[in-house]
C-alpha atoms as a PDB file:
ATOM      1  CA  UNK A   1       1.652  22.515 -33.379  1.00  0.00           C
ATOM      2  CA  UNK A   2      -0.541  23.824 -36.169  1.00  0.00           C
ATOM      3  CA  UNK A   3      -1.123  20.140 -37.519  1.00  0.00           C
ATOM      4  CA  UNK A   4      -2.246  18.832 -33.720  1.00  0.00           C
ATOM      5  CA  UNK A   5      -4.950  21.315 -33.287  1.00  0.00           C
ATOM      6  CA  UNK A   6      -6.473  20.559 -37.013  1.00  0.00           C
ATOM      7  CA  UNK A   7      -6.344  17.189 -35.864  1.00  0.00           C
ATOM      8  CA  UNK A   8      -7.934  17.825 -32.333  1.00  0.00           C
ATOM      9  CA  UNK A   9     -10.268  20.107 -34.198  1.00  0.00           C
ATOM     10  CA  UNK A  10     -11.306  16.991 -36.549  1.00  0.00           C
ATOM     11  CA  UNK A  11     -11.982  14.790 -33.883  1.00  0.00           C
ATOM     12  CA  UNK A  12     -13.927  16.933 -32.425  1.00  0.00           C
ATOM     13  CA  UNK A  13     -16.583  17.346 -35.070  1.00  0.00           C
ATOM     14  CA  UNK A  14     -16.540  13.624 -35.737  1.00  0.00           C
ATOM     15  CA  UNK A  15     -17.487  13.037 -32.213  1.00  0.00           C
ATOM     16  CA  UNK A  16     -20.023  15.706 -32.444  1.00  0.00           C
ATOM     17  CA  UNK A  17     -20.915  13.876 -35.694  1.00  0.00           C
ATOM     18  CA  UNK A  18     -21.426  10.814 -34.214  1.00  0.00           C
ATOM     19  CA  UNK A  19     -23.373  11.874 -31.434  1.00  0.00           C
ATOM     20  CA  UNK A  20     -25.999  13.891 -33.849  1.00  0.00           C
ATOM     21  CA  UNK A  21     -26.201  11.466 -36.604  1.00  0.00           C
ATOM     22  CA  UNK A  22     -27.192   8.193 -33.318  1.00  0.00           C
ATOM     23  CA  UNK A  23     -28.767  10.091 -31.023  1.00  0.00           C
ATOM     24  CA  UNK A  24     -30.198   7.721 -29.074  1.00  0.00           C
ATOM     25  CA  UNK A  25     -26.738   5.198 -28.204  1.00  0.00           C
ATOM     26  CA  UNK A  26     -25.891   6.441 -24.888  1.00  0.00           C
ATOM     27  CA  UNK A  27     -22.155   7.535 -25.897  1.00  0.00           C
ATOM     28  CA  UNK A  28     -20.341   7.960 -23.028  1.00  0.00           C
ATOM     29  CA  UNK A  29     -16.858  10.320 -23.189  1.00  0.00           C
ATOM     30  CA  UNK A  30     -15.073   6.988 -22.119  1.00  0.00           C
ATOM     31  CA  UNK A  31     -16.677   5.227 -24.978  1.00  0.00           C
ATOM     32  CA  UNK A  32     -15.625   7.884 -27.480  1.00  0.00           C
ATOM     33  CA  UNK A  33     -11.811   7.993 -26.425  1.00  0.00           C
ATOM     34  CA  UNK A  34     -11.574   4.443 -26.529  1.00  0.00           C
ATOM     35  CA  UNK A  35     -12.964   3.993 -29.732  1.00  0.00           C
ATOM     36  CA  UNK A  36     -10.875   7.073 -30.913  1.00  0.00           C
ATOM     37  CA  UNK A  37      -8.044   5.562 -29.310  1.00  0.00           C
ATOM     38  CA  UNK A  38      -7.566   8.431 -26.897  1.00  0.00           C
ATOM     39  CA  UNK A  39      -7.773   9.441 -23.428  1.00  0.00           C
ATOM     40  CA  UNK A  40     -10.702  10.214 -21.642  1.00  0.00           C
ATOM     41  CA  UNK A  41      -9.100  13.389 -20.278  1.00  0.00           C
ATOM     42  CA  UNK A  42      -7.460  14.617 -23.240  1.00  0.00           C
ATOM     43  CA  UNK A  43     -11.160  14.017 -25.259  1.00  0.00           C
ATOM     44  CA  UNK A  44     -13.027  15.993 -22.871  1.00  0.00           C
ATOM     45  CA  UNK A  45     -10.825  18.699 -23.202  1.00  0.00           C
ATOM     46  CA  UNK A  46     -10.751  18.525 -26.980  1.00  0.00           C
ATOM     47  CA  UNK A  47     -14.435  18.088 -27.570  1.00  0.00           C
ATOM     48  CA  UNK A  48     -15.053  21.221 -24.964  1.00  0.00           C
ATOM     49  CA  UNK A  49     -12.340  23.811 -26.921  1.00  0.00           C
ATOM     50  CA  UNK A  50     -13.790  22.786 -30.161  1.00  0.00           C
ATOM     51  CA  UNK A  51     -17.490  22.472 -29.585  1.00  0.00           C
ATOM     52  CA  UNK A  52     -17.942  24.720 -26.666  1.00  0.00           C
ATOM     53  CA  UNK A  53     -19.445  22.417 -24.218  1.00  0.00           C
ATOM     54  CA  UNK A  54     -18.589  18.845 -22.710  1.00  0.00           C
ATOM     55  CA  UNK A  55     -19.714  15.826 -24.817  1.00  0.00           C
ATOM     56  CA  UNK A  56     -22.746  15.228 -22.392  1.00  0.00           C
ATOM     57  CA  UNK A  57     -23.970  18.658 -22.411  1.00  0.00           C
ATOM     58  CA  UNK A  58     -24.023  18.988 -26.265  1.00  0.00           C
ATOM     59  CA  UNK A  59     -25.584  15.436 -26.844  1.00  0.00           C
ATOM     60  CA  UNK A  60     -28.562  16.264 -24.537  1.00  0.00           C
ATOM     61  CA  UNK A  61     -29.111  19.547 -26.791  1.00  0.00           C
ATOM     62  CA  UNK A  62     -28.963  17.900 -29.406  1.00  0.00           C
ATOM     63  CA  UNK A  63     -31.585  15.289 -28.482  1.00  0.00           C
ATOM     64  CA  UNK A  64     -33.661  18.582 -26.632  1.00  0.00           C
ATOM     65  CA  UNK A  65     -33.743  20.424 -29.934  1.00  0.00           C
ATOM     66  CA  UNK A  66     -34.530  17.202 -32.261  1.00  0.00           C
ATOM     67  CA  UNK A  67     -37.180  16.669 -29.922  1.00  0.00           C
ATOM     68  CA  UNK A  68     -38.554  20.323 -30.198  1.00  0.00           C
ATOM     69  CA  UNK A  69     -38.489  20.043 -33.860  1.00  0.00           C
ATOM     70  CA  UNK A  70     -40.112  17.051 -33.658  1.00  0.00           C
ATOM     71  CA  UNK A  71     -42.846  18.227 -30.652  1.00  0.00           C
ATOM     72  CA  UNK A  72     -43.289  21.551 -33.671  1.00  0.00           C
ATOM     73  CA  UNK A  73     -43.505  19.642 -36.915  1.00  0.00           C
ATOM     74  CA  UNK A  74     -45.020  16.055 -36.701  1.00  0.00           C
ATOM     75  CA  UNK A  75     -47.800  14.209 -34.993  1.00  0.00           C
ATOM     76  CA  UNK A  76     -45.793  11.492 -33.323  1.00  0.00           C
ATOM     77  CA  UNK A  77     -47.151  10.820 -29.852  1.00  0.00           C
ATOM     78  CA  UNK A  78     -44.680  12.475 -27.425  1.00  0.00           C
ATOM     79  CA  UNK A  79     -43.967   8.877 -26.031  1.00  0.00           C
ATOM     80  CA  UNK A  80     -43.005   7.908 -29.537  1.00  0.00           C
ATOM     81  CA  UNK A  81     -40.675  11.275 -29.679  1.00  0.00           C
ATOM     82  CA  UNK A  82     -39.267  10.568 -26.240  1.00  0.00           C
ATOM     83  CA  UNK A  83     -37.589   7.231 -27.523  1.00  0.00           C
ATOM     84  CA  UNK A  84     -36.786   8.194 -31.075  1.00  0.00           C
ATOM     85  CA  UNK A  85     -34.740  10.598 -29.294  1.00  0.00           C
ATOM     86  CA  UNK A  86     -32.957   8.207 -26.786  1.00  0.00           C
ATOM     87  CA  UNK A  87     -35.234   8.256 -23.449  1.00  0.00           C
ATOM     88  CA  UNK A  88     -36.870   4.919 -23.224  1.00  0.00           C
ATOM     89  CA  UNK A  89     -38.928   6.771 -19.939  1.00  0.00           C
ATOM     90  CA  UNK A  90     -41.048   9.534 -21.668  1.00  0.00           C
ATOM     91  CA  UNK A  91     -42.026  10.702 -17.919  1.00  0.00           C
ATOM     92  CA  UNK A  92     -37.868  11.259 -17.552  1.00  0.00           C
ATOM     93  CA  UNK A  93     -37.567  12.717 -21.080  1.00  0.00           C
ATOM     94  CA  UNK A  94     -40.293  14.919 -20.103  1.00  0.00           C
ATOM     95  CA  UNK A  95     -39.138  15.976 -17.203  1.00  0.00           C
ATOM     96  CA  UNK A  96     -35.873  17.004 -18.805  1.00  0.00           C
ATOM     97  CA  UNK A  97     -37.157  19.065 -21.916  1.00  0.00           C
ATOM     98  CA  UNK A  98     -39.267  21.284 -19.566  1.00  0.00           C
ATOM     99  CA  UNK A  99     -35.693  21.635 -17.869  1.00  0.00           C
ATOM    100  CA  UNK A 100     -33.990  22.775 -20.770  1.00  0.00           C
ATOM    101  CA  UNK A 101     -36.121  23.992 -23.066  1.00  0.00           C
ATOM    102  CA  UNK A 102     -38.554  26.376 -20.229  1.00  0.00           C
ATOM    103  CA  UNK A 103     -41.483  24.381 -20.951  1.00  0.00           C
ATOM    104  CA  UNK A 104     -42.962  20.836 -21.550  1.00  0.00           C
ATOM    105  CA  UNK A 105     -43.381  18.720 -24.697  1.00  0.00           C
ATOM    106  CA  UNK A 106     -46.978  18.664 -23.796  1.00  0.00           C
ATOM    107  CA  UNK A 107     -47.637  22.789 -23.578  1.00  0.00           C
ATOM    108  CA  UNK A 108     -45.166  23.301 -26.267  1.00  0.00           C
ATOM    109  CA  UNK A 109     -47.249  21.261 -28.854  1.00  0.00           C
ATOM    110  CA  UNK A 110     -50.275  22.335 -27.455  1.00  0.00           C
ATOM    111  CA  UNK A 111     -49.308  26.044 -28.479  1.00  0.00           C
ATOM    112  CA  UNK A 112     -47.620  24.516 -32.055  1.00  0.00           C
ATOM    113  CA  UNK A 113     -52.058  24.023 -32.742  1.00  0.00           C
ATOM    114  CA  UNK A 114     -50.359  20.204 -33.689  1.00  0.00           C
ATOM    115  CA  UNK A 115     -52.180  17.512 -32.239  1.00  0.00           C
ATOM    116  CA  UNK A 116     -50.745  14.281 -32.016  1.00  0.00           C
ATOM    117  CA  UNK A 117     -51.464  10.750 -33.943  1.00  0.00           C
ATOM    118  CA  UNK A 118     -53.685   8.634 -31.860  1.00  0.00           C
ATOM    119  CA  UNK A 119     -52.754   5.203 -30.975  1.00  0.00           C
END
């Protein structure tokens, strides 16, 4: 039994892996068990007890904090951001973040004193 959960608990943190190190592919859990030659069921449930949240959640945190990080520390054009963390429509990806993260991109940089690269 011991050996199963180290093995559930691996597959977990590649998926997890996968998901932070190509943010923007739209990995979908159906995607993920079939390339991990699982069930979509039984990789939902996995990838929640290991990680804490379901697959979708935890990649759109991951994008929402790369983006902050990126909205804190660089120049890039929120546009520019908004696809180089998967959202082809900024006005989406915008609309999101303030969601999540309690405020816009746009405010959030604003109060960073960072102003973006002009085009």
């Amino acid at each position: 039994m011991e050996h199963e959960s180290t093995e559930e608990e691996t597959l977990a943190f590649l998926i997890a892996e996968m998901i932070i190190l190509d943010m923007d592919e739209s990995w979908s859990i159906e995607k993920l068990a079939i390339m991990n030659q699982t069930h979509t069921k039984k990789l939902k449930g996995i990838f929640k007890k290991y990680i804490g949240m379901p697959a979708a959640a935890f990649r759109i945190s991951i994008r929402m904090e790369k983006a902050r990080q990126l909205l804190l520390d660089t120049t890039l054009p929120i546009q520019d951001i908004s696809i180089q963390v998967g959202y082809a429509n900024p006005a989406n990806f915008s609309t999101l973040f303030k969601r999540k993260m309690g405020v816009s991109p746009k405010i959030l940089r604003k109060g960073s004193g960072i102003r973006p690269e002009s085009k």
